[in-house]
PDB file of N, CA and C in Angstrom:
ATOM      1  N   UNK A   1      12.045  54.173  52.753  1.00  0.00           N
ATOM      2  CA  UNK A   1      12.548  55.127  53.738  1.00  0.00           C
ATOM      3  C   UNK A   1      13.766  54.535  54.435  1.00  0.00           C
ATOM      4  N   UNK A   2      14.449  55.165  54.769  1.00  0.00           N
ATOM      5  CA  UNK A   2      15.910  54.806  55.405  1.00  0.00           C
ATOM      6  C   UNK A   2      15.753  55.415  56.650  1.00  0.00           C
ATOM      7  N   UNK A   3      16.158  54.040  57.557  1.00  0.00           N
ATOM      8  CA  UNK A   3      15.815  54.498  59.031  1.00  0.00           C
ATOM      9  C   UNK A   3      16.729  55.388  59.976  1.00  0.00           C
ATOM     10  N   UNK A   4      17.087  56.107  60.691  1.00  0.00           N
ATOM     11  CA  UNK A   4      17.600  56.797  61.344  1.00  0.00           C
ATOM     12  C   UNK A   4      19.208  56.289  62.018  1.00  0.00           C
ATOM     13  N   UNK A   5      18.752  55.017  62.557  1.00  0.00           N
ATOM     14  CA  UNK A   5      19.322  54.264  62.999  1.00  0.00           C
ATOM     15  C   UNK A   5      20.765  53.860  62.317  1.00  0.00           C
ATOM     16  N   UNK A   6      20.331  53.097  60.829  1.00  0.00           N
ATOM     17  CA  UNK A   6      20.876  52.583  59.927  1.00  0.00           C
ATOM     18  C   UNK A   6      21.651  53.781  59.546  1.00  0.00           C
ATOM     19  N   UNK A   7      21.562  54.788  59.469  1.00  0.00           N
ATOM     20  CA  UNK A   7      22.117  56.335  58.854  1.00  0.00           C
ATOM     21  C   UNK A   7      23.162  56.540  60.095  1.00  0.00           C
ATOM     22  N   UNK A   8      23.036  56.723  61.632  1.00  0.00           N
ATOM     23  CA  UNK A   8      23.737  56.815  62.298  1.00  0.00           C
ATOM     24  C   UNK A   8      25.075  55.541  62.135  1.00  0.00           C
ATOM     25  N   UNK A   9      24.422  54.251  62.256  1.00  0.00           N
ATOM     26  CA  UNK A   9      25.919  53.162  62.070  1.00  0.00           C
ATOM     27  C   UNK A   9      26.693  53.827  60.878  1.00  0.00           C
ATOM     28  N   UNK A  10      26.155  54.206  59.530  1.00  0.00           N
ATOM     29  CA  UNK A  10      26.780  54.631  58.396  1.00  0.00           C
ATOM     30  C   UNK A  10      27.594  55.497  58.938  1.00  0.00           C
ATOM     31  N   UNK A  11      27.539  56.454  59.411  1.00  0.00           N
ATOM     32  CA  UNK A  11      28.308  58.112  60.089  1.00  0.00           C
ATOM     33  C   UNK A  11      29.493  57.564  61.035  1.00  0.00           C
ATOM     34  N   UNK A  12      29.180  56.423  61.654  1.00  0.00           N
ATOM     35  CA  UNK A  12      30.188  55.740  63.218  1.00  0.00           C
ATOM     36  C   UNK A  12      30.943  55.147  62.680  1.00  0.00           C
ATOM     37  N   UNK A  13      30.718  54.532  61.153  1.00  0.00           N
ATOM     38  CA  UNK A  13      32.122  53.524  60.628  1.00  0.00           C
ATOM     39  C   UNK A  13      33.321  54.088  60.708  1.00  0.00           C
ATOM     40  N   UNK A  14      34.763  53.518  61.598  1.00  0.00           N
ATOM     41  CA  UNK A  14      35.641  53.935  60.816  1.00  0.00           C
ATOM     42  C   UNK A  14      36.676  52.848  60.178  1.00  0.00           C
ATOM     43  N   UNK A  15      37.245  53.574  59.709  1.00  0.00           N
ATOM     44  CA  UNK A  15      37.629  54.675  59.092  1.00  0.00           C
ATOM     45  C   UNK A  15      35.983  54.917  58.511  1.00  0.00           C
ATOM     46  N   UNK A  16      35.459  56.063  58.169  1.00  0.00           N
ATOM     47  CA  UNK A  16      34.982  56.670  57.460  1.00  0.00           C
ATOM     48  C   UNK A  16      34.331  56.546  55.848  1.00  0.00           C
ATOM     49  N   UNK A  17      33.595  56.098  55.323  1.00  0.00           N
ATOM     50  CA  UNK A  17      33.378  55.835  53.983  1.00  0.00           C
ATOM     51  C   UNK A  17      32.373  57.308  53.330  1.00  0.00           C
ATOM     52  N   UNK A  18      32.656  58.123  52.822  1.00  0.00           N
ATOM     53  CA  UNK A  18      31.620  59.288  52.171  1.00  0.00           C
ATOM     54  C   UNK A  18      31.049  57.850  51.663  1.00  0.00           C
ATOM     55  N   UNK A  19      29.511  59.336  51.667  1.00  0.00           N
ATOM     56  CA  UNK A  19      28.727  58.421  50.997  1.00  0.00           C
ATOM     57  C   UNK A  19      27.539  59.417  50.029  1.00  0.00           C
ATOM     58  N   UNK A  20      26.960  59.050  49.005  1.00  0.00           N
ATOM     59  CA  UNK A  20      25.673  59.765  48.774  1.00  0.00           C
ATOM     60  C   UNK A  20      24.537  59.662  48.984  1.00  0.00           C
ATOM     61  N   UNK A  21      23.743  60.821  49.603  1.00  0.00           N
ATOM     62  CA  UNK A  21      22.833  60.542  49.786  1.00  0.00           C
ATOM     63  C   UNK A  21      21.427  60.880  48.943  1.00  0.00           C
ATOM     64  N   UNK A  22      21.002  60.238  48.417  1.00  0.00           N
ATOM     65  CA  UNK A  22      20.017  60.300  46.842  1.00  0.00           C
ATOM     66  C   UNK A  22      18.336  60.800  47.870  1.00  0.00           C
ATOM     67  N   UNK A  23      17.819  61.791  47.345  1.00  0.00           N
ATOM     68  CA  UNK A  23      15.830  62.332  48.051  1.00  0.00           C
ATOM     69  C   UNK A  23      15.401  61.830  46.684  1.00  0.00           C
ATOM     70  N   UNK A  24      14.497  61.297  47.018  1.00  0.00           N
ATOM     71  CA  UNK A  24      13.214  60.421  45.969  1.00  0.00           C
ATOM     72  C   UNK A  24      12.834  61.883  45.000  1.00  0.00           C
ATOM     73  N   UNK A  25      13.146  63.047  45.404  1.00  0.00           N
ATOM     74  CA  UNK A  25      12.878  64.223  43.999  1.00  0.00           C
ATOM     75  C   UNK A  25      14.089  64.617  42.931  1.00  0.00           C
ATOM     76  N   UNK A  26      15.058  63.137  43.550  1.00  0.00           N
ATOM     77  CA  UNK A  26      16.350  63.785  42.969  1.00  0.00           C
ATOM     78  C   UNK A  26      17.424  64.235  43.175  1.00  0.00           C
ATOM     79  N   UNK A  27      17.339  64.881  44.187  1.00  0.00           N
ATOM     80  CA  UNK A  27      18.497  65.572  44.641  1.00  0.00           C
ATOM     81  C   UNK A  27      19.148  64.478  45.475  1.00  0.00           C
ATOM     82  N   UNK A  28      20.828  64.978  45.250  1.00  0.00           N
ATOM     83  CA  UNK A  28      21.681  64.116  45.805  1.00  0.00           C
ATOM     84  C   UNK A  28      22.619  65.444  47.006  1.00  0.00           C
ATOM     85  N   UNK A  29      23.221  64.604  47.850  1.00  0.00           N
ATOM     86  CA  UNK A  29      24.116  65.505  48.662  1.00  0.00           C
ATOM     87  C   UNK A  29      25.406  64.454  49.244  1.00  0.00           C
ATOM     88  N   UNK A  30      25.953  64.661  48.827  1.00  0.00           N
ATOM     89  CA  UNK A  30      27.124  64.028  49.007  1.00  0.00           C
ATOM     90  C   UNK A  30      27.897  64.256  50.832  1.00  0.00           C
ATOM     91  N   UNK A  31      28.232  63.226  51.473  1.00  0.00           N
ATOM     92  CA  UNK A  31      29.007  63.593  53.152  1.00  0.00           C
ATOM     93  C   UNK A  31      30.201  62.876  52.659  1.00  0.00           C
ATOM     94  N   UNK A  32      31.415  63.885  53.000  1.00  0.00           N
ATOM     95  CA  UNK A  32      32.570  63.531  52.937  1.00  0.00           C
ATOM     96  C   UNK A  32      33.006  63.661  54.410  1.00  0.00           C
ATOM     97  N   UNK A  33      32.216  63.708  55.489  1.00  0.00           N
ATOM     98  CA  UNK A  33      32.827  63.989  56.797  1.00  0.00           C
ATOM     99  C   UNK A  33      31.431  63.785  57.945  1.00  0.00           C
ATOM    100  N   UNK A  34      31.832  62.681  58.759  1.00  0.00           N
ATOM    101  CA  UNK A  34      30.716  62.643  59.342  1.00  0.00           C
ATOM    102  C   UNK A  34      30.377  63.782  60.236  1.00  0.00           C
ATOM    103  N   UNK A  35      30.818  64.522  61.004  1.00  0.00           N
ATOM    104  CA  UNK A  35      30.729  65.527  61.200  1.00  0.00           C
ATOM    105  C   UNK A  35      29.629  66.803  60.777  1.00  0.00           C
ATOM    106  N   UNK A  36      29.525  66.636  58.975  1.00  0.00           N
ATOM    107  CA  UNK A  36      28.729  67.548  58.451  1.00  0.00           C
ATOM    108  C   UNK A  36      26.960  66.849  58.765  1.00  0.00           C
ATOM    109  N   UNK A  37      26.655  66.187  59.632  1.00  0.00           N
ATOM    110  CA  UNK A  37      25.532  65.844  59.472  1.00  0.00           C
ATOM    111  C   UNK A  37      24.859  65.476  60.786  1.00  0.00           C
ATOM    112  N   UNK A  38      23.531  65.975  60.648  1.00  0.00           N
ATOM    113  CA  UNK A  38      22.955  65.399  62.270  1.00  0.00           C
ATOM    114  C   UNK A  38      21.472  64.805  62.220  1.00  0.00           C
ATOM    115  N   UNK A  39      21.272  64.373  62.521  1.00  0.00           N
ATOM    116  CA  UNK A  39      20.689  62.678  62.324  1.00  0.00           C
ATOM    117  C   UNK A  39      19.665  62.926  63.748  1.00  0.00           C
ATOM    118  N   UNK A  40      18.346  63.285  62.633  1.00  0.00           N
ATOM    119  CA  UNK A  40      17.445  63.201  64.221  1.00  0.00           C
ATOM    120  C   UNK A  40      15.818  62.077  63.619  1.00  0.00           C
ATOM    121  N   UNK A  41      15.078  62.174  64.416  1.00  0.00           N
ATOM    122  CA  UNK A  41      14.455  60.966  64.471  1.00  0.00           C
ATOM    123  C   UNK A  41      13.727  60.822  63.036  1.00  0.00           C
ATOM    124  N   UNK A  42      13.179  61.836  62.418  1.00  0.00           N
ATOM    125  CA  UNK A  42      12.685  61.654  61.286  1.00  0.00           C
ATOM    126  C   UNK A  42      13.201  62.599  59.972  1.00  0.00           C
ATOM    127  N   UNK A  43      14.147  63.544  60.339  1.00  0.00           N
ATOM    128  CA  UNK A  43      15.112  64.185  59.632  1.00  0.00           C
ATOM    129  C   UNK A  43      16.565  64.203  59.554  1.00  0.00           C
ATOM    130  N   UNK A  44      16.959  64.693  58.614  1.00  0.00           N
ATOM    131  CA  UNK A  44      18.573  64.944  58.591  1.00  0.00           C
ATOM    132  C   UNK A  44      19.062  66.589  58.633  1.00  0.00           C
ATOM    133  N   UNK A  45      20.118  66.902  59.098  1.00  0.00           N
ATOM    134  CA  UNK A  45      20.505  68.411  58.594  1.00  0.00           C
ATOM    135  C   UNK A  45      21.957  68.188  57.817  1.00  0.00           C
ATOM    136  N   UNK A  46      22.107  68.248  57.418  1.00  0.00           N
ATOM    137  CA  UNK A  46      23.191  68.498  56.159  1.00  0.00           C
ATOM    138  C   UNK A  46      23.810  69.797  56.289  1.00  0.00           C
ATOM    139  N   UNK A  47      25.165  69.895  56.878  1.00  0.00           N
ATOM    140  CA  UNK A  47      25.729  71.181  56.761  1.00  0.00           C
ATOM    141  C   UNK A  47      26.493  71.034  54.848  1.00  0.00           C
ATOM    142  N   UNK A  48      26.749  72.574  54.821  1.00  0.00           N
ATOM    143  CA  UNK A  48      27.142  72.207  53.074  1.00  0.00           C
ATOM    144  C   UNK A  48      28.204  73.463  53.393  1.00  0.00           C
ATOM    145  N   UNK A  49      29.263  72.725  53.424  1.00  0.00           N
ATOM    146  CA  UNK A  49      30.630  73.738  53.414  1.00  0.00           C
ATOM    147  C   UNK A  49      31.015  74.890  52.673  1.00  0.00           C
ATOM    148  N   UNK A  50      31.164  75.430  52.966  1.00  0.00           N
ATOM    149  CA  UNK A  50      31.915  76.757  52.011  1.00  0.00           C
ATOM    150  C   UNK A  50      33.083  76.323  51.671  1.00  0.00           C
ATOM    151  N   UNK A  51      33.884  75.842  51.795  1.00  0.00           N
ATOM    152  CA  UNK A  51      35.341  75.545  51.921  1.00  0.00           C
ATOM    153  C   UNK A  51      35.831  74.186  52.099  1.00  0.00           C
ATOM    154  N   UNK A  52      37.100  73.915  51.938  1.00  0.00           N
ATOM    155  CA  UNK A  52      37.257  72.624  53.237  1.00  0.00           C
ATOM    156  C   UNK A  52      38.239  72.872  54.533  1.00  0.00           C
ATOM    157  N   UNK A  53      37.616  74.425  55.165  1.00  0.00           N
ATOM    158  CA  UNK A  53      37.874  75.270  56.339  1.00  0.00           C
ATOM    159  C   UNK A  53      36.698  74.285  56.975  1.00  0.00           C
ATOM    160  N   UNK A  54      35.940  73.736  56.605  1.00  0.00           N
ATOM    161  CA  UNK A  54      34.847  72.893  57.532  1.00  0.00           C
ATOM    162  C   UNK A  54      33.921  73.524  58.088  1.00  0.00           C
ATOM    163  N   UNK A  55      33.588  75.266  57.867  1.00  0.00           N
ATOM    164  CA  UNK A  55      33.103  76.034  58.535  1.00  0.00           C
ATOM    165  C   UNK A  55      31.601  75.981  56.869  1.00  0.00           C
ATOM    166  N   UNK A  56      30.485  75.705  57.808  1.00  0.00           N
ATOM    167  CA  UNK A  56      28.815  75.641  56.971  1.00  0.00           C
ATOM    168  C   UNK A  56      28.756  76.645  56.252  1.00  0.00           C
ATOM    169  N   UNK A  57      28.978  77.511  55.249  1.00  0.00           N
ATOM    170  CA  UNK A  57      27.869  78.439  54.757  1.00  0.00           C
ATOM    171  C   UNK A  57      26.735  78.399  55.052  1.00  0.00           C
ATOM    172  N   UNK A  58      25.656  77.469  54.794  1.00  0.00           N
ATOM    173  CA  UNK A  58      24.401  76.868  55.059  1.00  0.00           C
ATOM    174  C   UNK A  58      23.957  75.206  55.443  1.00  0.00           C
ATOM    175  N   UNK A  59      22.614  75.098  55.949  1.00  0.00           N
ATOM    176  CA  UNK A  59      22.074  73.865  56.053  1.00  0.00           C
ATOM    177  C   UNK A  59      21.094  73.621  55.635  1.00  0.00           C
ATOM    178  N   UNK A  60      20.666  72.411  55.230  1.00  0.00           N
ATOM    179  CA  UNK A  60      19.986  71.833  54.356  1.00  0.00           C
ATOM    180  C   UNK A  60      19.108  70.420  55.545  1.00  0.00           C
ATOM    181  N   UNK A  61      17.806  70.567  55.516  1.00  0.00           N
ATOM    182  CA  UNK A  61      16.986  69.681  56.188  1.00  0.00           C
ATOM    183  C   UNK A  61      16.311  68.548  55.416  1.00  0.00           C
ATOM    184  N   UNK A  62      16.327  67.248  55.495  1.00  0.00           N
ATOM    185  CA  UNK A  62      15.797  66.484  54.670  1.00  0.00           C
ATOM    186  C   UNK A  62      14.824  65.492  55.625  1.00  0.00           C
ATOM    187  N   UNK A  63      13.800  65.258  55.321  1.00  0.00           N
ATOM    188  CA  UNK A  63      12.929  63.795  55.709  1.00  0.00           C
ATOM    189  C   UNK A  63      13.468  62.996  55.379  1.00  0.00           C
ATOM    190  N   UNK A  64      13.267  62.054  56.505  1.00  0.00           N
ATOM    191  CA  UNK A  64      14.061  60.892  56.212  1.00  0.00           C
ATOM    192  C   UNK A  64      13.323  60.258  55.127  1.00  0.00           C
ATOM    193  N   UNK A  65      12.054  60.053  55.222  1.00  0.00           N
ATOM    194  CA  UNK A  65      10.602  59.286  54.277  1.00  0.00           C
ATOM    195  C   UNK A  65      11.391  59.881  52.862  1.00  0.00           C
ATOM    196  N   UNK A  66      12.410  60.718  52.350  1.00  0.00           N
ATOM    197  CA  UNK A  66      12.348  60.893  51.458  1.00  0.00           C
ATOM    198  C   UNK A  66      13.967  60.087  50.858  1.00  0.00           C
ATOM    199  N   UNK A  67      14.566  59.478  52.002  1.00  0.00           N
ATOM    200  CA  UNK A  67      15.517  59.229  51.064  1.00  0.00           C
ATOM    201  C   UNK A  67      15.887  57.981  51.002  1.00  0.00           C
ATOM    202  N   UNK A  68      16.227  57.579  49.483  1.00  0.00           N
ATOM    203  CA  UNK A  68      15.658  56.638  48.708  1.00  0.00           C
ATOM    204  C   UNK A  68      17.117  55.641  48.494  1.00  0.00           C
ATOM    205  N   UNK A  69      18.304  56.396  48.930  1.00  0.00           N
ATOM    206  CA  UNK A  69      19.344  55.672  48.638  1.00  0.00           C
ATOM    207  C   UNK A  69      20.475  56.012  49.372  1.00  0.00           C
ATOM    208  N   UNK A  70      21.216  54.545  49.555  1.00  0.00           N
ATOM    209  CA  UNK A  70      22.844  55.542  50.141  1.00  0.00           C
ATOM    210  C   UNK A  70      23.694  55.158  49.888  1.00  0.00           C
ATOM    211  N   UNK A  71      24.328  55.894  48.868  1.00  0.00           N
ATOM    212  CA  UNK A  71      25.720  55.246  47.593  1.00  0.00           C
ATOM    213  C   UNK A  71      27.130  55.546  48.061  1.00  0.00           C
ATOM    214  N   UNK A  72      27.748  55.187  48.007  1.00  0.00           N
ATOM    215  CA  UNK A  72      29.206  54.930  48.694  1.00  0.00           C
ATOM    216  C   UNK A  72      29.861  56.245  47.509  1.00  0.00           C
ATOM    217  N   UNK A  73      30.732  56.750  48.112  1.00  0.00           N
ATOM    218  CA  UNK A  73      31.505  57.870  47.449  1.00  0.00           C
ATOM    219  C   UNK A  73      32.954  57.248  47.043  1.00  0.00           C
ATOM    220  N   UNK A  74      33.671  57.926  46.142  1.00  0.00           N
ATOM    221  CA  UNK A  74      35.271  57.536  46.782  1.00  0.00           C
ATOM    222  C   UNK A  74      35.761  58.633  47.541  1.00  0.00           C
ATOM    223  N   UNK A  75      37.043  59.016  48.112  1.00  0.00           N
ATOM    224  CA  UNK A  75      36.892  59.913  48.961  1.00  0.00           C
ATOM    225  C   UNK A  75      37.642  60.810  48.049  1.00  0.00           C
ATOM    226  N   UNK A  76      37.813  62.374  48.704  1.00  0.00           N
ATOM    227  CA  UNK A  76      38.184  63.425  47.381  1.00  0.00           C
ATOM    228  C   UNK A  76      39.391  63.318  47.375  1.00  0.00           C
ATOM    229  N   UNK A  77      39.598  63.944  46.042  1.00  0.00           N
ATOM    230  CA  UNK A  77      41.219  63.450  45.441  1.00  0.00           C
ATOM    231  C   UNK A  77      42.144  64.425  46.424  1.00  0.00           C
ATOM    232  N   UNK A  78      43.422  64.051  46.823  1.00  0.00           N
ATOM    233  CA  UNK A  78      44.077  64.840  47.618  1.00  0.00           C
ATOM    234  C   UNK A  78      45.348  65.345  46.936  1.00  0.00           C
ATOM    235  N   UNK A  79      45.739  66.472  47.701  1.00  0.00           N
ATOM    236  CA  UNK A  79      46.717  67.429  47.162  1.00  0.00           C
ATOM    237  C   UNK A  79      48.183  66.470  47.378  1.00  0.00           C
ATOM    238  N   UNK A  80      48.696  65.934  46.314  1.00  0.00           N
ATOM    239  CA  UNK A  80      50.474  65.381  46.868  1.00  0.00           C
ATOM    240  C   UNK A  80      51.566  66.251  46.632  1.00  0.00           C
ATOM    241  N   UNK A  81      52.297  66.221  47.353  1.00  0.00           N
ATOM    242  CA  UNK A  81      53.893  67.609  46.743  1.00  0.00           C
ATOM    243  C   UNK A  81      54.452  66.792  46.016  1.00  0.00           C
ATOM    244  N   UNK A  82      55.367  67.328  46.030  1.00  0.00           N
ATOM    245  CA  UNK A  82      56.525  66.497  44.960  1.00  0.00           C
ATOM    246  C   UNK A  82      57.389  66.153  46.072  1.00  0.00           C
ATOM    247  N   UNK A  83      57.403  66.680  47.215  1.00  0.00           N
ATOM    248  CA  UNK A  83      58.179  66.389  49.031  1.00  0.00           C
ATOM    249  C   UNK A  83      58.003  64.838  48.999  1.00  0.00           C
ATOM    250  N   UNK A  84      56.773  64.442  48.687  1.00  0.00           N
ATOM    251  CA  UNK A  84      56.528  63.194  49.387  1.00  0.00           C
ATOM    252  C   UNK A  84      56.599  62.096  48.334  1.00  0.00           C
ATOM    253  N   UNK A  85      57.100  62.337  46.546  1.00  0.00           N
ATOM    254  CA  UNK A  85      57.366  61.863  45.965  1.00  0.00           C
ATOM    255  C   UNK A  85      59.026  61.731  45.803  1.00  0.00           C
ATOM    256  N   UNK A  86      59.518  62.060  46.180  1.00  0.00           N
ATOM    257  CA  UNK A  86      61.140  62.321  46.460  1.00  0.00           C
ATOM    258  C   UNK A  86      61.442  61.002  47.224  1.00  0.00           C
TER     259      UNK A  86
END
């Protein structure tokens, strides 16, 4: 089980590292923004974007007792112009 605690320092680093987060049934959910997540004593809520308007479609609740791992992301690939290659 991954403690609450340990999950909050992860979210406070900055700069920022995404990370994944692996549930012992499998499922993974990826945070690219600490922001999308809230961290309470024996659960998580996971907002899951529609967009990257940052605005939730939905949320997603996890036990903490269930999660089994927390894997470092790289962060998402970003848009360059050709402005800033000039």
């Amino acid at each position: 089980m991954i403690r609450a605690e340990s999950l909050i320092e992860q979210f406070r680093l900055r700069p920022f590292r995404p990370v994944r987060l692996v549930a012992s049934e499998g499922l993974r959910y990826d945070i690219y923004h600490p922001d999308s997540v809230i961290v309470l004593e024996r659960d998580i809520i996971i907002g899951m974007p529609q967009t990257d308007s940052g605005v939730f479609h939905k949320t997603v609740r996890v036990a903490l007792v269930h999660l089994v791992a927390v894997e470092d992301l790289q962060p998402p690939p970003t848009v360059s112009s050709t402005a800033d290659e000039a």
